[in-house]
C-alpha atoms as a PDB file:
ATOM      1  CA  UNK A   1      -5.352   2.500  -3.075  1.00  0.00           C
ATOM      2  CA  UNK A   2      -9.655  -4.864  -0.880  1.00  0.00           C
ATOM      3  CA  UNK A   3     -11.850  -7.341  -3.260  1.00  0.00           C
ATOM      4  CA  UNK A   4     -15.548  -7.116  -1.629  1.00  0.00           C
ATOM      5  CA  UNK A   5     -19.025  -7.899  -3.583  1.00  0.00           C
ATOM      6  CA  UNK A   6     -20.317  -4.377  -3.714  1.00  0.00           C
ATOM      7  CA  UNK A   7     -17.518  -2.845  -5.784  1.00  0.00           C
ATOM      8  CA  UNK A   8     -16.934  -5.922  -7.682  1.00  0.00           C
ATOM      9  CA  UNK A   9     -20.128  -5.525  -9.323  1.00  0.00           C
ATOM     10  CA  UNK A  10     -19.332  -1.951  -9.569  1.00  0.00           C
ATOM     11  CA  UNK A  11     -16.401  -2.175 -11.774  1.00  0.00           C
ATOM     12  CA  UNK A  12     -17.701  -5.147 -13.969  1.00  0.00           C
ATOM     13  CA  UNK A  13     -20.823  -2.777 -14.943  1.00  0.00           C
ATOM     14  CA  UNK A  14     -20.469  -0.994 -18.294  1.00  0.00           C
ATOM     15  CA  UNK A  15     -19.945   2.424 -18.373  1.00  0.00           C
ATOM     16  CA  UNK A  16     -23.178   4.430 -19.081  1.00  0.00           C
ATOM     17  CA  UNK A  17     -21.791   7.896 -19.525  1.00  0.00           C
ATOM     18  CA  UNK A  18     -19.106   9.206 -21.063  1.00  0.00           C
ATOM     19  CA  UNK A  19     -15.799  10.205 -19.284  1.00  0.00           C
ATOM     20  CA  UNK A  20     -13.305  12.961 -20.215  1.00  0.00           C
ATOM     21  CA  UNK A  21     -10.159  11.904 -20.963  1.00  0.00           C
ATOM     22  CA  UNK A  22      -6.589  13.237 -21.457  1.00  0.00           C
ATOM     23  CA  UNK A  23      -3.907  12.318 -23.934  1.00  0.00           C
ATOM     24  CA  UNK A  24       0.060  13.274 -23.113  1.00  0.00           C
ATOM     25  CA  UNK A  25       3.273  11.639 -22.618  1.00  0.00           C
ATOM     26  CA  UNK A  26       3.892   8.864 -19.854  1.00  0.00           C
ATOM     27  CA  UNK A  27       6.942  10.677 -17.764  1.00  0.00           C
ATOM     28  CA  UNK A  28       7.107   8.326 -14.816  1.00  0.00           C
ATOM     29  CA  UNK A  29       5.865   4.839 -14.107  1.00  0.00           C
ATOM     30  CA  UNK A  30       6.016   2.459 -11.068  1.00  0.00           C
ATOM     31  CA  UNK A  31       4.880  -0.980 -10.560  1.00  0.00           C
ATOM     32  CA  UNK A  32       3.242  -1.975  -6.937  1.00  0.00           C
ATOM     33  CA  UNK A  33       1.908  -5.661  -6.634  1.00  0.00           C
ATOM     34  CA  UNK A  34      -1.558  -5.436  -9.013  1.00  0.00           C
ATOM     35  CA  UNK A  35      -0.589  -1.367 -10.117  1.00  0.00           C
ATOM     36  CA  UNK A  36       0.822   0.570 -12.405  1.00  0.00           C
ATOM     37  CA  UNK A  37       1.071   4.213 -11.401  1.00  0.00           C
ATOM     38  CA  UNK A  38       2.172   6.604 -14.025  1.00  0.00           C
ATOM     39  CA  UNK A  39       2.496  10.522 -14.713  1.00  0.00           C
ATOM     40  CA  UNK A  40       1.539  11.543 -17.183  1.00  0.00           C
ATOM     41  CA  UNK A  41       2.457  15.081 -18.846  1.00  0.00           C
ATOM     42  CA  UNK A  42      -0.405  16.533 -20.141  1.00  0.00           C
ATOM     43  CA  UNK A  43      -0.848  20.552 -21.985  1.00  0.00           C
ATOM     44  CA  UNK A  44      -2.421  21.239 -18.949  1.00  0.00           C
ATOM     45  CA  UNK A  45      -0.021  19.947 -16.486  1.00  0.00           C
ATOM     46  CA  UNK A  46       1.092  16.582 -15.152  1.00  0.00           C
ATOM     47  CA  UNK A  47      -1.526  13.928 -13.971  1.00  0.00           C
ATOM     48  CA  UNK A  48      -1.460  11.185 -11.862  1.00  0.00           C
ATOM     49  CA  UNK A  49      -2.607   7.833 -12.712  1.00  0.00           C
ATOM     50  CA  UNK A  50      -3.346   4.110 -11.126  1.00  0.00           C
ATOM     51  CA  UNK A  51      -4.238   1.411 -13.261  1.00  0.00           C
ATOM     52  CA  UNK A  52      -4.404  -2.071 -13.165  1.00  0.00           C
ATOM     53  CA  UNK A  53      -1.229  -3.348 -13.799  1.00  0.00           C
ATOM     54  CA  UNK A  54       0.233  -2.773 -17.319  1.00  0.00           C
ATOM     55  CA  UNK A  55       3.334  -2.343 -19.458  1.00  0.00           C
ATOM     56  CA  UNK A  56       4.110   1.219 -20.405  1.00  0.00           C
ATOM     57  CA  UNK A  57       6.863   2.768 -21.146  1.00  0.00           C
ATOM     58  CA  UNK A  58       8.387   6.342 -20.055  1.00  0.00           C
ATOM     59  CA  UNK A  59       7.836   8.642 -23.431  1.00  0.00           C
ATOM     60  CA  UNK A  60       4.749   6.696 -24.875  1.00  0.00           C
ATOM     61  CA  UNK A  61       1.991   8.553 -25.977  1.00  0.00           C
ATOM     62  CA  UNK A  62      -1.268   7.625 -23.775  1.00  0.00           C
ATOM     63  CA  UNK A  63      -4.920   8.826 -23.558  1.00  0.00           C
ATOM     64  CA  UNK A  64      -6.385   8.365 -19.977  1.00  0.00           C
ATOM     65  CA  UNK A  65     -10.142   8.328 -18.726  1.00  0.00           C
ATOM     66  CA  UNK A  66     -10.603  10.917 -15.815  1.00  0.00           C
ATOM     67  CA  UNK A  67     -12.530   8.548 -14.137  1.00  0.00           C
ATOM     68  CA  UNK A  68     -12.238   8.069 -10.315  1.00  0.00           C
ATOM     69  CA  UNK A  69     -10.212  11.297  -8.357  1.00  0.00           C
ATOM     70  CA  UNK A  70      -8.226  10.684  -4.977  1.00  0.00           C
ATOM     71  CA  UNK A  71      -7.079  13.970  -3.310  1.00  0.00           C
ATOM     72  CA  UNK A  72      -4.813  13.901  -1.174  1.00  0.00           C
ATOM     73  CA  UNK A  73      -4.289  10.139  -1.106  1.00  0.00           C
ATOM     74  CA  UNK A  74      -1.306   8.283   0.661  1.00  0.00           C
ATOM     75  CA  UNK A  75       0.197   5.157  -0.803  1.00  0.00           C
ATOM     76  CA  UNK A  76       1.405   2.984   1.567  1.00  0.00           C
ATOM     77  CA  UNK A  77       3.072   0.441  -0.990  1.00  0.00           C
ATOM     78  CA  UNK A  78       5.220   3.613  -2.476  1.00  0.00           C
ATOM     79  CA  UNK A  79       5.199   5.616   0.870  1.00  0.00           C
ATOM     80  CA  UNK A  80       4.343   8.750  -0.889  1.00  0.00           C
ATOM     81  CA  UNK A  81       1.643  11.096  -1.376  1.00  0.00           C
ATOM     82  CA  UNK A  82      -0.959  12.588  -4.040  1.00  0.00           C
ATOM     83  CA  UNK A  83      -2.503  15.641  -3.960  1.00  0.00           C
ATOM     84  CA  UNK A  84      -4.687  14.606  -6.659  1.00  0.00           C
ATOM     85  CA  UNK A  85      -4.625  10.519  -8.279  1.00  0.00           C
ATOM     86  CA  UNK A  86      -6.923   9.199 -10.921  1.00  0.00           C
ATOM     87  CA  UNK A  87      -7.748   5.489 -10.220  1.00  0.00           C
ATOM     88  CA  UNK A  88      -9.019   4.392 -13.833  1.00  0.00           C
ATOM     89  CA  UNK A  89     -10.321   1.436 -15.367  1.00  0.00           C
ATOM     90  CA  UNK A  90      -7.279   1.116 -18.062  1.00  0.00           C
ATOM     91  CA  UNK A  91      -5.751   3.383 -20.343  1.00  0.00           C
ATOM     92  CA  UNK A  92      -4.642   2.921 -24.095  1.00  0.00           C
ATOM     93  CA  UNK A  93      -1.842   4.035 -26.499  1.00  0.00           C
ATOM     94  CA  UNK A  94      -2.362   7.413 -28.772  1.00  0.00           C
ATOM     95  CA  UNK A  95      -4.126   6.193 -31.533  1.00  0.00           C
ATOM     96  CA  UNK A  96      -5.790   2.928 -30.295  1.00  0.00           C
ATOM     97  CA  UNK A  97      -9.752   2.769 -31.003  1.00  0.00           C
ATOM     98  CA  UNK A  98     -10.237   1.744 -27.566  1.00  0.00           C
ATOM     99  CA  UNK A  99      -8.540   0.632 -24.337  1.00  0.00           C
ATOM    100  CA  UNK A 100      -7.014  -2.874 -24.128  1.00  0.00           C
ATOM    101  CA  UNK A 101      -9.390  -5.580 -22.027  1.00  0.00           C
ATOM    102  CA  UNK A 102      -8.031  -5.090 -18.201  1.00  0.00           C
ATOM    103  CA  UNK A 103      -9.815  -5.412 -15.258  1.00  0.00           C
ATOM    104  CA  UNK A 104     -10.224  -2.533 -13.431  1.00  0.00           C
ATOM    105  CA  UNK A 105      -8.280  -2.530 -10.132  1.00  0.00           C
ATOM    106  CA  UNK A 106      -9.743  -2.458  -6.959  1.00  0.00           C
ATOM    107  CA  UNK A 107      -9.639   0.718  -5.653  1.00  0.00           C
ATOM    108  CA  UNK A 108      -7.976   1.594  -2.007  1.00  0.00           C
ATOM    109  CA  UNK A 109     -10.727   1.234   1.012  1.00  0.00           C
ATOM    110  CA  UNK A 110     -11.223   5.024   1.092  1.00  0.00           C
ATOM    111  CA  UNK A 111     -11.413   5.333  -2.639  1.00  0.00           C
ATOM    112  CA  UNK A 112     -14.385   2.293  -2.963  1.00  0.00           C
ATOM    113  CA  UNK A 113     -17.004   4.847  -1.330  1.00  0.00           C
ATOM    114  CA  UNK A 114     -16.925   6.466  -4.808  1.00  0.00           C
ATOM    115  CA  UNK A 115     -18.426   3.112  -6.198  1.00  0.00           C
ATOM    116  CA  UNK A 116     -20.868   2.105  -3.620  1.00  0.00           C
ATOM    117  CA  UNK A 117     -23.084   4.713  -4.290  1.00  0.00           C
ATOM    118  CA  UNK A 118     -24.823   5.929  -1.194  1.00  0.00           C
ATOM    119  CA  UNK A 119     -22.886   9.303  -0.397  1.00  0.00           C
ATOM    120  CA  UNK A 120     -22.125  11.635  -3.646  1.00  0.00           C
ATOM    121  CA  UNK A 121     -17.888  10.915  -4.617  1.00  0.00           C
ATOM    122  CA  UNK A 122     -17.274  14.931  -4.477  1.00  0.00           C
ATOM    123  CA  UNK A 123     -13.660  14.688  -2.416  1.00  0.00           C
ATOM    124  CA  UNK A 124     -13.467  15.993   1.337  1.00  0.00           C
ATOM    125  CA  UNK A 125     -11.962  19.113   1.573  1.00  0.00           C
ATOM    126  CA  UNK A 126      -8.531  19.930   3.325  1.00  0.00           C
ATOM    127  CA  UNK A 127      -8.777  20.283   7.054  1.00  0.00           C
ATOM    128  CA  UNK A 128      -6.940  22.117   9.491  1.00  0.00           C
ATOM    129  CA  UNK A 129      -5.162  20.155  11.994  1.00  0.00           C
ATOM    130  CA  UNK A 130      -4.529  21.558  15.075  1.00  0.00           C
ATOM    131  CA  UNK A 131      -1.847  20.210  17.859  1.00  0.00           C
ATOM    132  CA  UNK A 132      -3.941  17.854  20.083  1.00  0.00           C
ATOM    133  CA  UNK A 133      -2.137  16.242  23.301  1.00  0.00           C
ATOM    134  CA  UNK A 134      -2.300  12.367  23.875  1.00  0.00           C
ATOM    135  CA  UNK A 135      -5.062  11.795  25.858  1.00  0.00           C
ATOM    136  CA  UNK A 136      -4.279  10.527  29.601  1.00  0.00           C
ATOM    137  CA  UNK A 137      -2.698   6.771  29.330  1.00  0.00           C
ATOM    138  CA  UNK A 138      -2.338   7.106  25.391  1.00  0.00           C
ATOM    139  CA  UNK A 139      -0.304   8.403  23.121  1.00  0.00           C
ATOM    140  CA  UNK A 140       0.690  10.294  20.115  1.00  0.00           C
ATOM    141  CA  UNK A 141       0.121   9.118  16.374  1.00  0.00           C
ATOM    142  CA  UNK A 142       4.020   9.897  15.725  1.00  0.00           C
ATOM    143  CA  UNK A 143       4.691   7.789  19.083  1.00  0.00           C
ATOM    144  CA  UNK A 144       2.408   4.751  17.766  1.00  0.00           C
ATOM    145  CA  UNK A 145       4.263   4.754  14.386  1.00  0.00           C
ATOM    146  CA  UNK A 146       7.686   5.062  16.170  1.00  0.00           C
ATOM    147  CA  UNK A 147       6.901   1.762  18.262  1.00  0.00           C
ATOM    148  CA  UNK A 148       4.293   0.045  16.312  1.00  0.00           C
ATOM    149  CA  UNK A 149       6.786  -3.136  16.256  1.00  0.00           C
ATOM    150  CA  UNK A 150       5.974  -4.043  19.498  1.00  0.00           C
ATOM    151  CA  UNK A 151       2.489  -2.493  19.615  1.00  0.00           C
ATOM    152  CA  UNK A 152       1.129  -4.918  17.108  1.00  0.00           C
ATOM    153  CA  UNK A 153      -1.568  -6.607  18.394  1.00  0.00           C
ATOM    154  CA  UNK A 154      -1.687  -4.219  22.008  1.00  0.00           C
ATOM    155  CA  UNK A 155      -4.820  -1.905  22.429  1.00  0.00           C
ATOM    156  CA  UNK A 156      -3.669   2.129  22.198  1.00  0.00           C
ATOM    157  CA  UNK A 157      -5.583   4.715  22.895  1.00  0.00           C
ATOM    158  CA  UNK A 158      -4.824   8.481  20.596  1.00  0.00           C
ATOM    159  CA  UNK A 159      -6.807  11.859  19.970  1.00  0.00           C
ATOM    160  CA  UNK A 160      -6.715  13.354  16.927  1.00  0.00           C
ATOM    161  CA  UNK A 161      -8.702  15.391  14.413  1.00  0.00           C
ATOM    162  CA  UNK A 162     -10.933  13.244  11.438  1.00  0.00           C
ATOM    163  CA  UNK A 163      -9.504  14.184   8.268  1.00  0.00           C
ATOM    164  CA  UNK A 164     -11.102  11.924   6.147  1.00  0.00           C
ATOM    165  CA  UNK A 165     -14.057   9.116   6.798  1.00  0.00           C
ATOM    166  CA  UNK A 166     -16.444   6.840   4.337  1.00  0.00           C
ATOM    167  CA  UNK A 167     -19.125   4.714   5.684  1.00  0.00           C
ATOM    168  CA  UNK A 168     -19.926   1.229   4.977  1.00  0.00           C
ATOM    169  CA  UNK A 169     -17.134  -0.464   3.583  1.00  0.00           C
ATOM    170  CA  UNK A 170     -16.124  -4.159   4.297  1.00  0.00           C
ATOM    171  CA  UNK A 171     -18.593  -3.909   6.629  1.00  0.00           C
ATOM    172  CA  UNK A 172     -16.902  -1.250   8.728  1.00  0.00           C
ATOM    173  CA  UNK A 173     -16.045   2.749   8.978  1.00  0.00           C
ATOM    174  CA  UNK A 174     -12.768   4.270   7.807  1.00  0.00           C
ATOM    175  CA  UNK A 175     -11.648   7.079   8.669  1.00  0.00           C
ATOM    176  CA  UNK A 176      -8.054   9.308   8.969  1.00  0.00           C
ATOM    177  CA  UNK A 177      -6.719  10.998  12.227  1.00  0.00           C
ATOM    178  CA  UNK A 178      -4.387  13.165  12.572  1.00  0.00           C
ATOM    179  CA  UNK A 179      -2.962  15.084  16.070  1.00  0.00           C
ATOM    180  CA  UNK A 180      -0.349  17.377  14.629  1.00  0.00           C
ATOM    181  CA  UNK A 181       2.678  14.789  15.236  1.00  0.00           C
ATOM    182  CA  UNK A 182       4.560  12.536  12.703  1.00  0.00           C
ATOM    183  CA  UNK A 183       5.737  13.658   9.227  1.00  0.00           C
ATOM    184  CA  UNK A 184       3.307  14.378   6.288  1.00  0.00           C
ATOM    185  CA  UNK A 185       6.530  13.282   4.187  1.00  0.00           C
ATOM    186  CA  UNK A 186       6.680  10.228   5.303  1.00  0.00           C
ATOM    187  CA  UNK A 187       3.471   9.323   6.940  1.00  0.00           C
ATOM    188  CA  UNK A 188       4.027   9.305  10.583  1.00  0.00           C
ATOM    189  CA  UNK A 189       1.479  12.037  10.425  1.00  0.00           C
ATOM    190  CA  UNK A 190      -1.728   9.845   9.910  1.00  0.00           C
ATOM    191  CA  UNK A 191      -3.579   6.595  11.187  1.00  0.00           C
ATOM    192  CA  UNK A 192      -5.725   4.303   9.479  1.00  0.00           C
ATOM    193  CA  UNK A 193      -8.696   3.309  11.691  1.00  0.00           C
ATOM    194  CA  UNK A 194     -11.257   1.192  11.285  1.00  0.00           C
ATOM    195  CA  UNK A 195     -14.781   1.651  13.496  1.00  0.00           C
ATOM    196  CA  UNK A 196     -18.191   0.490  13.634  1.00  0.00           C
ATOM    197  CA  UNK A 197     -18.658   4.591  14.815  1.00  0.00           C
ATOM    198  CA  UNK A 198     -19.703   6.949  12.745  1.00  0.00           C
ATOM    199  CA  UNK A 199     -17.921  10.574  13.090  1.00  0.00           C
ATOM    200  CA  UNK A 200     -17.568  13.984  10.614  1.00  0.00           C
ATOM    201  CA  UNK A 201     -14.665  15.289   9.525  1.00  0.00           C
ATOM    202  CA  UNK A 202     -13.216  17.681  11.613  1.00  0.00           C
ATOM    203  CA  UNK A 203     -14.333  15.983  14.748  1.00  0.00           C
ATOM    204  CA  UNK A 204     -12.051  15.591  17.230  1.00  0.00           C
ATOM    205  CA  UNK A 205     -12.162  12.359  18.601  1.00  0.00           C
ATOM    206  CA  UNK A 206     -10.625   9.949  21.195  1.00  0.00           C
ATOM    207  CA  UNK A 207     -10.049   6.900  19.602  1.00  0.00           C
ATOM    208  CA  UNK A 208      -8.849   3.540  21.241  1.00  0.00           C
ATOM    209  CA  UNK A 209      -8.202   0.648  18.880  1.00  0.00           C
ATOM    210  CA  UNK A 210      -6.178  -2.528  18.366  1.00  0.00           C
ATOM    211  CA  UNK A 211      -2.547  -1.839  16.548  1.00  0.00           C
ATOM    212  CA  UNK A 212      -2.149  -3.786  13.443  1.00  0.00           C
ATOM    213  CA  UNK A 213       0.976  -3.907  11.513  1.00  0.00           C
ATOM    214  CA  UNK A 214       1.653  -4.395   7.710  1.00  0.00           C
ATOM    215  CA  UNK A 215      -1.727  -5.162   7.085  1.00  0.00           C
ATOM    216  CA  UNK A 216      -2.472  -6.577   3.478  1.00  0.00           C
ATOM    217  CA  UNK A 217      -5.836  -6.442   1.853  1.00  0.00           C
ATOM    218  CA  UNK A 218      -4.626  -7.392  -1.230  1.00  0.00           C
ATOM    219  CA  UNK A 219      -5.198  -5.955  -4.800  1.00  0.00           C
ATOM    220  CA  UNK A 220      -1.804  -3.481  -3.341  1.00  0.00           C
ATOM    221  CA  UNK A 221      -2.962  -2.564  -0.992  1.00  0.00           C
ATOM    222  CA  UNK A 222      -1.122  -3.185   2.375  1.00  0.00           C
ATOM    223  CA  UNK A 223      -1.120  -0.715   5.586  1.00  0.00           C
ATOM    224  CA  UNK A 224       2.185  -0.406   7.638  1.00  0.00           C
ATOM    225  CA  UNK A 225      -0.197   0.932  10.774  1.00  0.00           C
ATOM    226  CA  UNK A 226      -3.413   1.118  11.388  1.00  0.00           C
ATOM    227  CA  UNK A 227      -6.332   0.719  14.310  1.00  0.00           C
ATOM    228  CA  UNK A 228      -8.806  -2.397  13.982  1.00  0.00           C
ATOM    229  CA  UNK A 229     -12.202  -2.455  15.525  1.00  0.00           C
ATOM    230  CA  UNK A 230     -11.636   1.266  17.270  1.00  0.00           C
ATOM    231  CA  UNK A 231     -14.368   2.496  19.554  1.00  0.00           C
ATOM    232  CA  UNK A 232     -14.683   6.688  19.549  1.00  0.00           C
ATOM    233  CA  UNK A 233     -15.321   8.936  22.239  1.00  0.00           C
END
């Protein structure tokens, strides 16, 4: 789930609507850098939260705000993934008047379009992902994970189909490709790539980008692959 000036501002606004929130029992919690991630078991099933870091115990009674949803989001820090993630300002115990001060945590690059205002924050849907062959001279997302050790810093070249992209963050375009290689389980499936190029989900594109390796904007959030300053085609 990087500091920038936009969503700064963003999260040190006041709230001028109310959010819906949900009360249960915390039934997992993990700690990554600035984050505390927690489940919590709700009547109407489990939820997933990330907060700013926090101490909370497994069996405390919480109430959460259903603020910012992540579907389908990957964390890189706990090499797992979320079908659905809430990425909230704070939470508080059952019975507190109101949350505890926190800040709120900076969201993950393709979670700070929902704060930046020009595109509505309604998720992307699930696409299908066809096989796609490496295009000639490049190679497969699966093969760039497998040998990104001594990739780092070479220029690759893969094809893939967009999955996911928001516009206009730190200055550049994110976006998600995937080619049908790799493991959804552990994330071989997927590249991070960064572009001044626009594109639509479920384009299929050619993209050919500089390898970068453990990559760590800060607030937690660190990539273990991804493609800098990709051009599309």
């Amino acid at each position: 789930m990087p500091a920038a000036a936009a969503p700064e501002a963003a999260a040190s606004a006041p709230m001028e609507r109310a959010v819906r929130t949900v009360a249960g029992e915390v039934a997992e919690t993990m700690d990554v850098a600035s984050y505390t991630y927690l489940r919590v078991k709700t009547p109407n099933g489990d939820v997933w939260v990330a907060t700013a870091k926090t101490k909370v115990v497994v069996g405390e009674k919480v109430v959460v705000p259903l603020e910012s949803e992540m579907q389908n989001f990957h964390s890189p820090s706990l090499k797992r993934d979320f079908a659905s993630i809430y990425f909230v300002t704070g939470i508080r115990r059952e019975g507190e008047s109101a949350a505890p001060p926190m800040a709120q945590p900076a969201p993950p690059p393709m979670a700070v379009a929902h704060s930046m205002g020009s595109a509505p924050a309604a998720p992307q849907a699930p696409v299908k992902v066809e096989p796609v062959a490496p295009p000639a001279g490049g190679s497969s997302i699966a093969d760039v994970w497998a040998n990104r050790a001594k990739l780092s810093g070479k220029t690759v070249t893969v094809r893939g189909t967009v999955v996911k992209f928001n516009g206009g963050i730190l200055d550049r375009n994110w976006l998600h490709l995937q080619d049908g290689s790799g493991k959804a389980a552990d994330g071989t499936n997927d590249i991070t790539v960064t572009t001044d190029a626009v594109a639509k989900v479920g384009d299929v594109v050619t993209v050919t980008g500089t390898v970068a390796v453990d990559k760590d904007f800060g607030s937690g959030y660190a990539y273990a692959l991804m493609l800098e300053k990709a051009k599309l085609k």
